[in-house]
PDB file of N, CA and C in Angstrom:
ATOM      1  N   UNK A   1     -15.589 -55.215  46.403  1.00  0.00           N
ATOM      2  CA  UNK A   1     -16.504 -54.133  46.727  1.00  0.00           C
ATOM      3  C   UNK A   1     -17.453 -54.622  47.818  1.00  0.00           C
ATOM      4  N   UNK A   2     -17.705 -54.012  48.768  1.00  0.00           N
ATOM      5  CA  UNK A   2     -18.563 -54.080  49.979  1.00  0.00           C
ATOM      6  C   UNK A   2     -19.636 -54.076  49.525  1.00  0.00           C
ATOM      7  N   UNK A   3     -21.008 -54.259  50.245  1.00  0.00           N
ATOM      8  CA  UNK A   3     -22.152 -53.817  50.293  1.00  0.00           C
ATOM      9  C   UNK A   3     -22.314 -52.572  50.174  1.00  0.00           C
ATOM     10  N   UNK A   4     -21.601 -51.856  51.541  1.00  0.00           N
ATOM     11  CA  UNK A   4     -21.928 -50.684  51.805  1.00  0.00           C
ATOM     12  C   UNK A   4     -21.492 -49.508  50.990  1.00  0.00           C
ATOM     13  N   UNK A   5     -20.496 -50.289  49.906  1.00  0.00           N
ATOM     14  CA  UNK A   5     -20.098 -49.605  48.486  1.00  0.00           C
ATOM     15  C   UNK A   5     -20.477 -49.709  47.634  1.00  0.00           C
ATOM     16  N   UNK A   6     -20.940 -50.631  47.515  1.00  0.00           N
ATOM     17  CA  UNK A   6     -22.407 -50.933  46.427  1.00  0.00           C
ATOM     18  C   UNK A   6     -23.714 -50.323  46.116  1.00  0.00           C
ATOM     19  N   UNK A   7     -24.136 -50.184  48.081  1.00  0.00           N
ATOM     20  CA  UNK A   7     -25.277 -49.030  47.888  1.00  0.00           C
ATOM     21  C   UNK A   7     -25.200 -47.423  47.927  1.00  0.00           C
ATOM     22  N   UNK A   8     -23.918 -47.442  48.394  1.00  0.00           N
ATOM     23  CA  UNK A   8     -23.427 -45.721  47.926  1.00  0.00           C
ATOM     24  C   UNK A   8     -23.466 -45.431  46.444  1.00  0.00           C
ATOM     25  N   UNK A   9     -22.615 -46.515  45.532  1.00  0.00           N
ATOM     26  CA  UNK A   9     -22.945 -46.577  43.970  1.00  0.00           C
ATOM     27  C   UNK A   9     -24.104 -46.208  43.492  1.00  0.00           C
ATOM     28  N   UNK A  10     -24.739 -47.612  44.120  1.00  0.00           N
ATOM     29  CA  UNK A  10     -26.359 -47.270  43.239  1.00  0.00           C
ATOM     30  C   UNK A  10     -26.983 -45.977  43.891  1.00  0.00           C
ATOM     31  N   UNK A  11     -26.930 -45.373  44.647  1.00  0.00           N
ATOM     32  CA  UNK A  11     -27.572 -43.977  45.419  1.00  0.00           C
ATOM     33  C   UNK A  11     -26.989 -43.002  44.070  1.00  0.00           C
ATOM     34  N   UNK A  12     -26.105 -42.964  44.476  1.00  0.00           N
ATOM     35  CA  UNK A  12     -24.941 -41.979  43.530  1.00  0.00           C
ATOM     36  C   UNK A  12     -25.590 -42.008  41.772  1.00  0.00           C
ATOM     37  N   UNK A  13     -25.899 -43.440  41.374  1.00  0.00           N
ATOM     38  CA  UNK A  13     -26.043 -43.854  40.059  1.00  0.00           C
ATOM     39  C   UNK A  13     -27.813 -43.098  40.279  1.00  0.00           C
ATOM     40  N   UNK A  14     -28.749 -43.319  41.371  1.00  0.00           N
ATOM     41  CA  UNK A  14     -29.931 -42.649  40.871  1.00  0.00           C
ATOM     42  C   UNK A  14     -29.917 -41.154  40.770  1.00  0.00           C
ATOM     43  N   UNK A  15     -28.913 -40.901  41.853  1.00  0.00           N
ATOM     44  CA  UNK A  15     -29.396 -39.520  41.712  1.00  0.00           C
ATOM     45  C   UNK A  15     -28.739 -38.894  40.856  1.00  0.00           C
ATOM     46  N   UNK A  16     -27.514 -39.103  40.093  1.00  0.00           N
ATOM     47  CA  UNK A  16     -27.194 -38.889  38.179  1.00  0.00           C
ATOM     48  C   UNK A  16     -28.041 -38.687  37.551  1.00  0.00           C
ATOM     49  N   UNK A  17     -29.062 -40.158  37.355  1.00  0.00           N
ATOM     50  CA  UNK A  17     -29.566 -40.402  36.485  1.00  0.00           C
ATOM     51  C   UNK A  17     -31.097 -39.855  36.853  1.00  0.00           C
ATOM     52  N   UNK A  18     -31.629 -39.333  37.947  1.00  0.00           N
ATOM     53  CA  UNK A  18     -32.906 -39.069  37.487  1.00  0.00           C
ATOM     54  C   UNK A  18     -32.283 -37.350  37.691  1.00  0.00           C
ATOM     55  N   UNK A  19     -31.118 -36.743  37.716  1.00  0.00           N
ATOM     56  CA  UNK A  19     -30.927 -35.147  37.727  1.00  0.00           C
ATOM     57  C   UNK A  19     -31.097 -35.484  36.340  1.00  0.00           C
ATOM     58  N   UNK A  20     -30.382 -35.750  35.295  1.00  0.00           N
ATOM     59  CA  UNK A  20     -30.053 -36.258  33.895  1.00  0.00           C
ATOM     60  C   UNK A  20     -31.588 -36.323  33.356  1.00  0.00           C
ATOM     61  N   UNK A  21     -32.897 -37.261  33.891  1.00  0.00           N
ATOM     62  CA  UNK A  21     -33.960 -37.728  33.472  1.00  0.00           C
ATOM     63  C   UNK A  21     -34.238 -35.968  34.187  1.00  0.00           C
ATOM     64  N   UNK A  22     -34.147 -35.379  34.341  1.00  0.00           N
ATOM     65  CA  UNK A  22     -35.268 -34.240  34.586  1.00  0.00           C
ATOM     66  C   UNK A  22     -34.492 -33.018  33.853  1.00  0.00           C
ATOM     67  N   UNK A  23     -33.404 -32.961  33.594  1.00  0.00           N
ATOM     68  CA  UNK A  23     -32.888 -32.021  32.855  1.00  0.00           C
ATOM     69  C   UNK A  23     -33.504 -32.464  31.473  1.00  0.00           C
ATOM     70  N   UNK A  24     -33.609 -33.834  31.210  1.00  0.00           N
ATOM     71  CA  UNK A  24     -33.998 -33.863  29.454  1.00  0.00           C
ATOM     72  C   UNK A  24     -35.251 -33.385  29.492  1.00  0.00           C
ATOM     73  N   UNK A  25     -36.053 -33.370  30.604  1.00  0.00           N
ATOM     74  CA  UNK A  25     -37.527 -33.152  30.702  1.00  0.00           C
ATOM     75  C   UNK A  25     -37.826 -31.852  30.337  1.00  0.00           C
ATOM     76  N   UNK A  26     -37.115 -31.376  31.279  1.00  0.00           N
ATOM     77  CA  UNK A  26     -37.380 -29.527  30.959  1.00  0.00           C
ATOM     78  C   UNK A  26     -36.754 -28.958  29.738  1.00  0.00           C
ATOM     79  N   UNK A  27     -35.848 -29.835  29.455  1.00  0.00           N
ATOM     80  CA  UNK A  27     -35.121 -29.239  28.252  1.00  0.00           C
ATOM     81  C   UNK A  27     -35.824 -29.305  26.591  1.00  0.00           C
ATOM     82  N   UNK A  28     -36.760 -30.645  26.899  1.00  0.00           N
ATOM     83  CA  UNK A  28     -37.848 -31.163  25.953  1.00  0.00           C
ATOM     84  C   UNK A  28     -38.713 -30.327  25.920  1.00  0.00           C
ATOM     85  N   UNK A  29     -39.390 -29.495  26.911  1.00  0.00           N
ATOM     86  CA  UNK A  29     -40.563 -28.807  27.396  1.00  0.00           C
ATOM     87  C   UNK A  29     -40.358 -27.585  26.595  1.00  0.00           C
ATOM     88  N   UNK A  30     -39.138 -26.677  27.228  1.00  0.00           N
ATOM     89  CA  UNK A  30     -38.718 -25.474  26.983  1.00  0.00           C
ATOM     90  C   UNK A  30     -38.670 -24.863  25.900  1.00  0.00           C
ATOM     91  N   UNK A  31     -37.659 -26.725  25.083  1.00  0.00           N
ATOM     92  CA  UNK A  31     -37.552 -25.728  23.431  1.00  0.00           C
ATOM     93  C   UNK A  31     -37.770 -26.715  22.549  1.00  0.00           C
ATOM     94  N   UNK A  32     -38.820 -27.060  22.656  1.00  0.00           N
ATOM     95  CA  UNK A  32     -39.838 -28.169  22.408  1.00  0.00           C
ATOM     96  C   UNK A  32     -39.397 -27.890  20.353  1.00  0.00           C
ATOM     97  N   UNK A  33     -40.245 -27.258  19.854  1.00  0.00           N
ATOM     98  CA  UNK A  33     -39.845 -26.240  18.687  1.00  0.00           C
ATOM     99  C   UNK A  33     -38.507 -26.397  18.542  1.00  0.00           C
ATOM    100  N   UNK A  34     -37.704 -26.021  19.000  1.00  0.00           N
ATOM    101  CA  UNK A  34     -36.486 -25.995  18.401  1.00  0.00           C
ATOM    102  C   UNK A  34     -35.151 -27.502  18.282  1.00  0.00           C
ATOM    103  N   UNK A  35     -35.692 -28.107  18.918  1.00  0.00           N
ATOM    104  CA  UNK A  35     -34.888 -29.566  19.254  1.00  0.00           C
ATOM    105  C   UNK A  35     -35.843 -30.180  18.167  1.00  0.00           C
ATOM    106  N   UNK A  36     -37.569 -29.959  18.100  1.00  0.00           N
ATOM    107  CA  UNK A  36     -38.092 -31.042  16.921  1.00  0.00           C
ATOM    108  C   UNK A  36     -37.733 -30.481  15.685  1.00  0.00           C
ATOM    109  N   UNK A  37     -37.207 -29.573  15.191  1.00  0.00           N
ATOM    110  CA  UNK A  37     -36.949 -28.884  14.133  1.00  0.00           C
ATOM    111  C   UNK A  37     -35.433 -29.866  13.345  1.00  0.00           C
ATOM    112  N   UNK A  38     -34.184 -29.551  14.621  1.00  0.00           N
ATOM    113  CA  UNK A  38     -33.163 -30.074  14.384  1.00  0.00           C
ATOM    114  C   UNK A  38     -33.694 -31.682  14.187  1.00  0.00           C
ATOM    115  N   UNK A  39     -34.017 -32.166  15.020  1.00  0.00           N
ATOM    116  CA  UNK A  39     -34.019 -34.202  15.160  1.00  0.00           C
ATOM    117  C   UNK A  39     -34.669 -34.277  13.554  1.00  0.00           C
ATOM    118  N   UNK A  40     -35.873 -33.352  13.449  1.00  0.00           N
ATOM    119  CA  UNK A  40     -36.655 -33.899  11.769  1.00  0.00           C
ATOM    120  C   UNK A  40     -35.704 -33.600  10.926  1.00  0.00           C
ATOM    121  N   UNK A  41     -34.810 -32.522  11.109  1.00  0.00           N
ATOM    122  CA  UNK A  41     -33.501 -32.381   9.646  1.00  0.00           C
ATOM    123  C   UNK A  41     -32.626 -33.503   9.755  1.00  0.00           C
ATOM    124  N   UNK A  42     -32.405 -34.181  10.795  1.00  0.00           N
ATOM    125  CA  UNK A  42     -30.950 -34.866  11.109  1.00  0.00           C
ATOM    126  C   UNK A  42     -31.784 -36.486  10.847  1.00  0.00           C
ATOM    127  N   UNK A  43     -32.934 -36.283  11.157  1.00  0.00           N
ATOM    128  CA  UNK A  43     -33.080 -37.992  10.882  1.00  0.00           C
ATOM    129  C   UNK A  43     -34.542 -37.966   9.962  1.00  0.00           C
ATOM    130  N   UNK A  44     -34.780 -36.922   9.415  1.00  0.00           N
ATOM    131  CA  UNK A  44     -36.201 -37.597   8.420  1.00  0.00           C
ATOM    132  C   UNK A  44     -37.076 -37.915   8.838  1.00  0.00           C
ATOM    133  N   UNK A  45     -37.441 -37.453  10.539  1.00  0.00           N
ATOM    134  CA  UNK A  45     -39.023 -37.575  10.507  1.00  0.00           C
ATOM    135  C   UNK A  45     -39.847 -36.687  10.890  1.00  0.00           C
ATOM    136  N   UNK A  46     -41.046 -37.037  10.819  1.00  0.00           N
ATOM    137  CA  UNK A  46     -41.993 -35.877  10.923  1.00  0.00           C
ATOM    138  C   UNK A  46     -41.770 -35.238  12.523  1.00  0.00           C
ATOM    139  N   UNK A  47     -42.280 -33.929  12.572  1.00  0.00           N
ATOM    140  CA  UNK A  47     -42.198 -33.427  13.805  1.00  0.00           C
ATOM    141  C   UNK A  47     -43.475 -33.801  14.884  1.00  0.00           C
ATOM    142  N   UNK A  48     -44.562 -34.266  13.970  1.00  0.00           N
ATOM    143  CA  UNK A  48     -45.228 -35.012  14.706  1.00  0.00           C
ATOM    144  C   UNK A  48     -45.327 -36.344  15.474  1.00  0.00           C
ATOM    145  N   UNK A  49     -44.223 -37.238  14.580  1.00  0.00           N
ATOM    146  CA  UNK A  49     -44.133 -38.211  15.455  1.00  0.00           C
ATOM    147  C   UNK A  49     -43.036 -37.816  16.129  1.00  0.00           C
ATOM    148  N   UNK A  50     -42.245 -36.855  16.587  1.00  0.00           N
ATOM    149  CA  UNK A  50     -41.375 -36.569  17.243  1.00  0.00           C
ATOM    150  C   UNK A  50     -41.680 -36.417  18.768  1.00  0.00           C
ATOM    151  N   UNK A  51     -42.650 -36.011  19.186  1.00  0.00           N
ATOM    152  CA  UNK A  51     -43.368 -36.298  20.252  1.00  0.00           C
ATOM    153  C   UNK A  51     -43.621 -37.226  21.065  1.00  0.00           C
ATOM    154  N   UNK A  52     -44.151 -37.751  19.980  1.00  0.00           N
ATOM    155  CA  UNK A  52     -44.723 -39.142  21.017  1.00  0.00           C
ATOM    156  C   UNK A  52     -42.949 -40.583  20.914  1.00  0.00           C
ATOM    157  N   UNK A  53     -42.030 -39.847  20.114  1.00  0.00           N
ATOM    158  CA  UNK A  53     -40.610 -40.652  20.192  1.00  0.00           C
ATOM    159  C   UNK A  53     -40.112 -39.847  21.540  1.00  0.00           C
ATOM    160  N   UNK A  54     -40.222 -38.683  21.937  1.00  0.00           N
ATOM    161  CA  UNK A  54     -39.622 -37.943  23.434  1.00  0.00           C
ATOM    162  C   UNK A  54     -40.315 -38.216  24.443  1.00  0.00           C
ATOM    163  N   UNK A  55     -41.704 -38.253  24.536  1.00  0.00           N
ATOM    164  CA  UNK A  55     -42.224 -39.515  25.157  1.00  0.00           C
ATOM    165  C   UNK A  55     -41.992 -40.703  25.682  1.00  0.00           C
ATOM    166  N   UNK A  56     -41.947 -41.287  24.569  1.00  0.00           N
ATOM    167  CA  UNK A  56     -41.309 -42.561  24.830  1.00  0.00           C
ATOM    168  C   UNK A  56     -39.930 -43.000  25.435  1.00  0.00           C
ATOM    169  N   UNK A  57     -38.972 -41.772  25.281  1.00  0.00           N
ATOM    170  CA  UNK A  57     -37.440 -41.921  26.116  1.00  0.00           C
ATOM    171  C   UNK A  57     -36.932 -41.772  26.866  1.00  0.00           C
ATOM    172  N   UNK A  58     -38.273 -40.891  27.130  1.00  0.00           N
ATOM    173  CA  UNK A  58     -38.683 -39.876  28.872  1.00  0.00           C
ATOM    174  C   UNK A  58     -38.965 -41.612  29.406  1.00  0.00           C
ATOM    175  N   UNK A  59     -39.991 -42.244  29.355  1.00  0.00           N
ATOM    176  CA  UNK A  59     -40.689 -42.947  29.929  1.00  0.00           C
ATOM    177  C   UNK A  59     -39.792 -44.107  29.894  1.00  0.00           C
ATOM    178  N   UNK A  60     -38.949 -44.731  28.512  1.00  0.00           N
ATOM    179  CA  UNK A  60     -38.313 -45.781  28.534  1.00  0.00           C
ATOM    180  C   UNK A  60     -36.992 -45.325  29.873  1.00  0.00           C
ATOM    181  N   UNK A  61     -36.519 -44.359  29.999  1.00  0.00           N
ATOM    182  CA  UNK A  61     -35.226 -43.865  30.554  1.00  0.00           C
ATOM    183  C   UNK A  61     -36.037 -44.136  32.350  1.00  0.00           C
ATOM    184  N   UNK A  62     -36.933 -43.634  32.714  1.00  0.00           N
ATOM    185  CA  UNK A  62     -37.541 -43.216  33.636  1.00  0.00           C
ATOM    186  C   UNK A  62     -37.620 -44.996  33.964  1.00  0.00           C
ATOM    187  N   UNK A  63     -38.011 -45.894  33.714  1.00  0.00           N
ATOM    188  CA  UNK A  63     -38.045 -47.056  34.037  1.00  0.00           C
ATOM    189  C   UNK A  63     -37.231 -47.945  33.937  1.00  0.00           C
ATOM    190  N   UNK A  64     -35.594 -47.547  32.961  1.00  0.00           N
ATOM    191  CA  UNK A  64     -34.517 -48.078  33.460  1.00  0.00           C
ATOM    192  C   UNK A  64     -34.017 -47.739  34.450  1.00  0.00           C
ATOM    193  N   UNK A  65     -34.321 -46.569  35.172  1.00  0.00           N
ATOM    194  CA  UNK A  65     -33.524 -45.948  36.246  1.00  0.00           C
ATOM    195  C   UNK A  65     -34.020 -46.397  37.574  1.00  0.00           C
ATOM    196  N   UNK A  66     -35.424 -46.796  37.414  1.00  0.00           N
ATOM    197  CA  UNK A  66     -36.242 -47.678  38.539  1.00  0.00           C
ATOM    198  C   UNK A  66     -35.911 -48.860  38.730  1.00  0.00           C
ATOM    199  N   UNK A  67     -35.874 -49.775  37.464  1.00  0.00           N
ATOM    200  CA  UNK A  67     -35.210 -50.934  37.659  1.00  0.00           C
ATOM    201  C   UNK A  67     -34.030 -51.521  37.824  1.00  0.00           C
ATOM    202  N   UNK A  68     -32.754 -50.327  37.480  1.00  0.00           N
ATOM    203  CA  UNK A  68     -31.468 -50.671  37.154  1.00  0.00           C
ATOM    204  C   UNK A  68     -30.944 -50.292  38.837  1.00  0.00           C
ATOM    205  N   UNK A  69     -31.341 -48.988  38.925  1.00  0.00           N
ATOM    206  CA  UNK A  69     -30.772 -48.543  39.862  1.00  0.00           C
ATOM    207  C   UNK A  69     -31.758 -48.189  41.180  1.00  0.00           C
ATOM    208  N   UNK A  70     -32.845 -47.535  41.055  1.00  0.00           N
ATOM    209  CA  UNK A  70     -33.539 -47.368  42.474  1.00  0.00           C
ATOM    210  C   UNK A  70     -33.955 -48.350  43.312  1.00  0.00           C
ATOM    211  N   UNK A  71     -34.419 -49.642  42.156  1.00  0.00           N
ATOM    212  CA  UNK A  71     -34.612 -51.069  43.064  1.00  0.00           C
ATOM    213  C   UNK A  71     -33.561 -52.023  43.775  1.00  0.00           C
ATOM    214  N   UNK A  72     -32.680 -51.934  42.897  1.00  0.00           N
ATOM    215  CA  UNK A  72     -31.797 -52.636  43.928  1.00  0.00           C
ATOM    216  C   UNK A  72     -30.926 -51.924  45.021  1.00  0.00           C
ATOM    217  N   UNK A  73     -30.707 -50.470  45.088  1.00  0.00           N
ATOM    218  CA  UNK A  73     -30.312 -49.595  45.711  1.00  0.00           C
ATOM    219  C   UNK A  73     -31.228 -50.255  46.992  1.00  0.00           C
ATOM    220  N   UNK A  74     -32.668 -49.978  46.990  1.00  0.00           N
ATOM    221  CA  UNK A  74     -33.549 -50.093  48.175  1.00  0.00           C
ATOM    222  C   UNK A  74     -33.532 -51.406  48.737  1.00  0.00           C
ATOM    223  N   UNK A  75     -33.153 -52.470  48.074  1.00  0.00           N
ATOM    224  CA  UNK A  75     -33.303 -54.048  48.167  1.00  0.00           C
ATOM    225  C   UNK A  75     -31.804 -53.825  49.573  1.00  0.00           C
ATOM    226  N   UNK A  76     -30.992 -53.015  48.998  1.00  0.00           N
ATOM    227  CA  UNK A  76     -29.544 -53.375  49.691  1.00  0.00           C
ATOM    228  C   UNK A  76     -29.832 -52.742  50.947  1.00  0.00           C
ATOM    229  N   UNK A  77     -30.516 -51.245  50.586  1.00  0.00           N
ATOM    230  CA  UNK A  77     -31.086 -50.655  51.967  1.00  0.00           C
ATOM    231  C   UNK A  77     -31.696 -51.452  53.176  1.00  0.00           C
ATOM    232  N   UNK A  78     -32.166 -52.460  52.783  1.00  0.00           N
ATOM    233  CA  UNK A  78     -33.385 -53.012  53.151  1.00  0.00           C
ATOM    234  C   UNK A  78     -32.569 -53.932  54.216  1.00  0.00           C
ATOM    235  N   UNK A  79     -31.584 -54.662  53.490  1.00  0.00           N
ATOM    236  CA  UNK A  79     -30.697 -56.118  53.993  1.00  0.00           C
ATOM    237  C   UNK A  79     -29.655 -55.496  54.815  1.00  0.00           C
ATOM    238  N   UNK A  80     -29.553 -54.012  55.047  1.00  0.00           N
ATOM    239  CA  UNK A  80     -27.896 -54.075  55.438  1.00  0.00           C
ATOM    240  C   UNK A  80     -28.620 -53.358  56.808  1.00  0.00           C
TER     241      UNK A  80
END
């Protein structure tokens, strides 16, 4: 694999993954109510800490996608 196939990858891999990171966003937002309803039947917890767990996956997801893929994408940008 080339460079220049490498950084087409990682381009390709951010912009998946933050369409993906913004569809869960709005999709969290929208039917906020109805997704914490299902997750508290399916796993036993409160709908209050359900929040601050979508939070957290928004934010954990949002900073694998910076580190996995937007940084070294730009690193390759940078060198080639």
């Amino acid at each position: 694999m080339s460079i220049e196939q490498l950084t087409s990858f990682l381009a390709w891999c951010t912009l998946l993954n933050s369409a993906f990171l913004i569809f869960a966003s709005i999709a969290l937002m929208a039917m906020r109510n109805s997704i914490a309803t299902i997750h508290s039947r399916m796993f036993g917890i409160d709908k209050s800490d359900l929040q601050t767990i979508y939070f957290k996956y928004l934010a954990y997801y949002k900073i694998a996608i910076i580190v996995f893929n937007l940084v070294p994408y730009l690193a390759l940008r940078i060198i080639i």
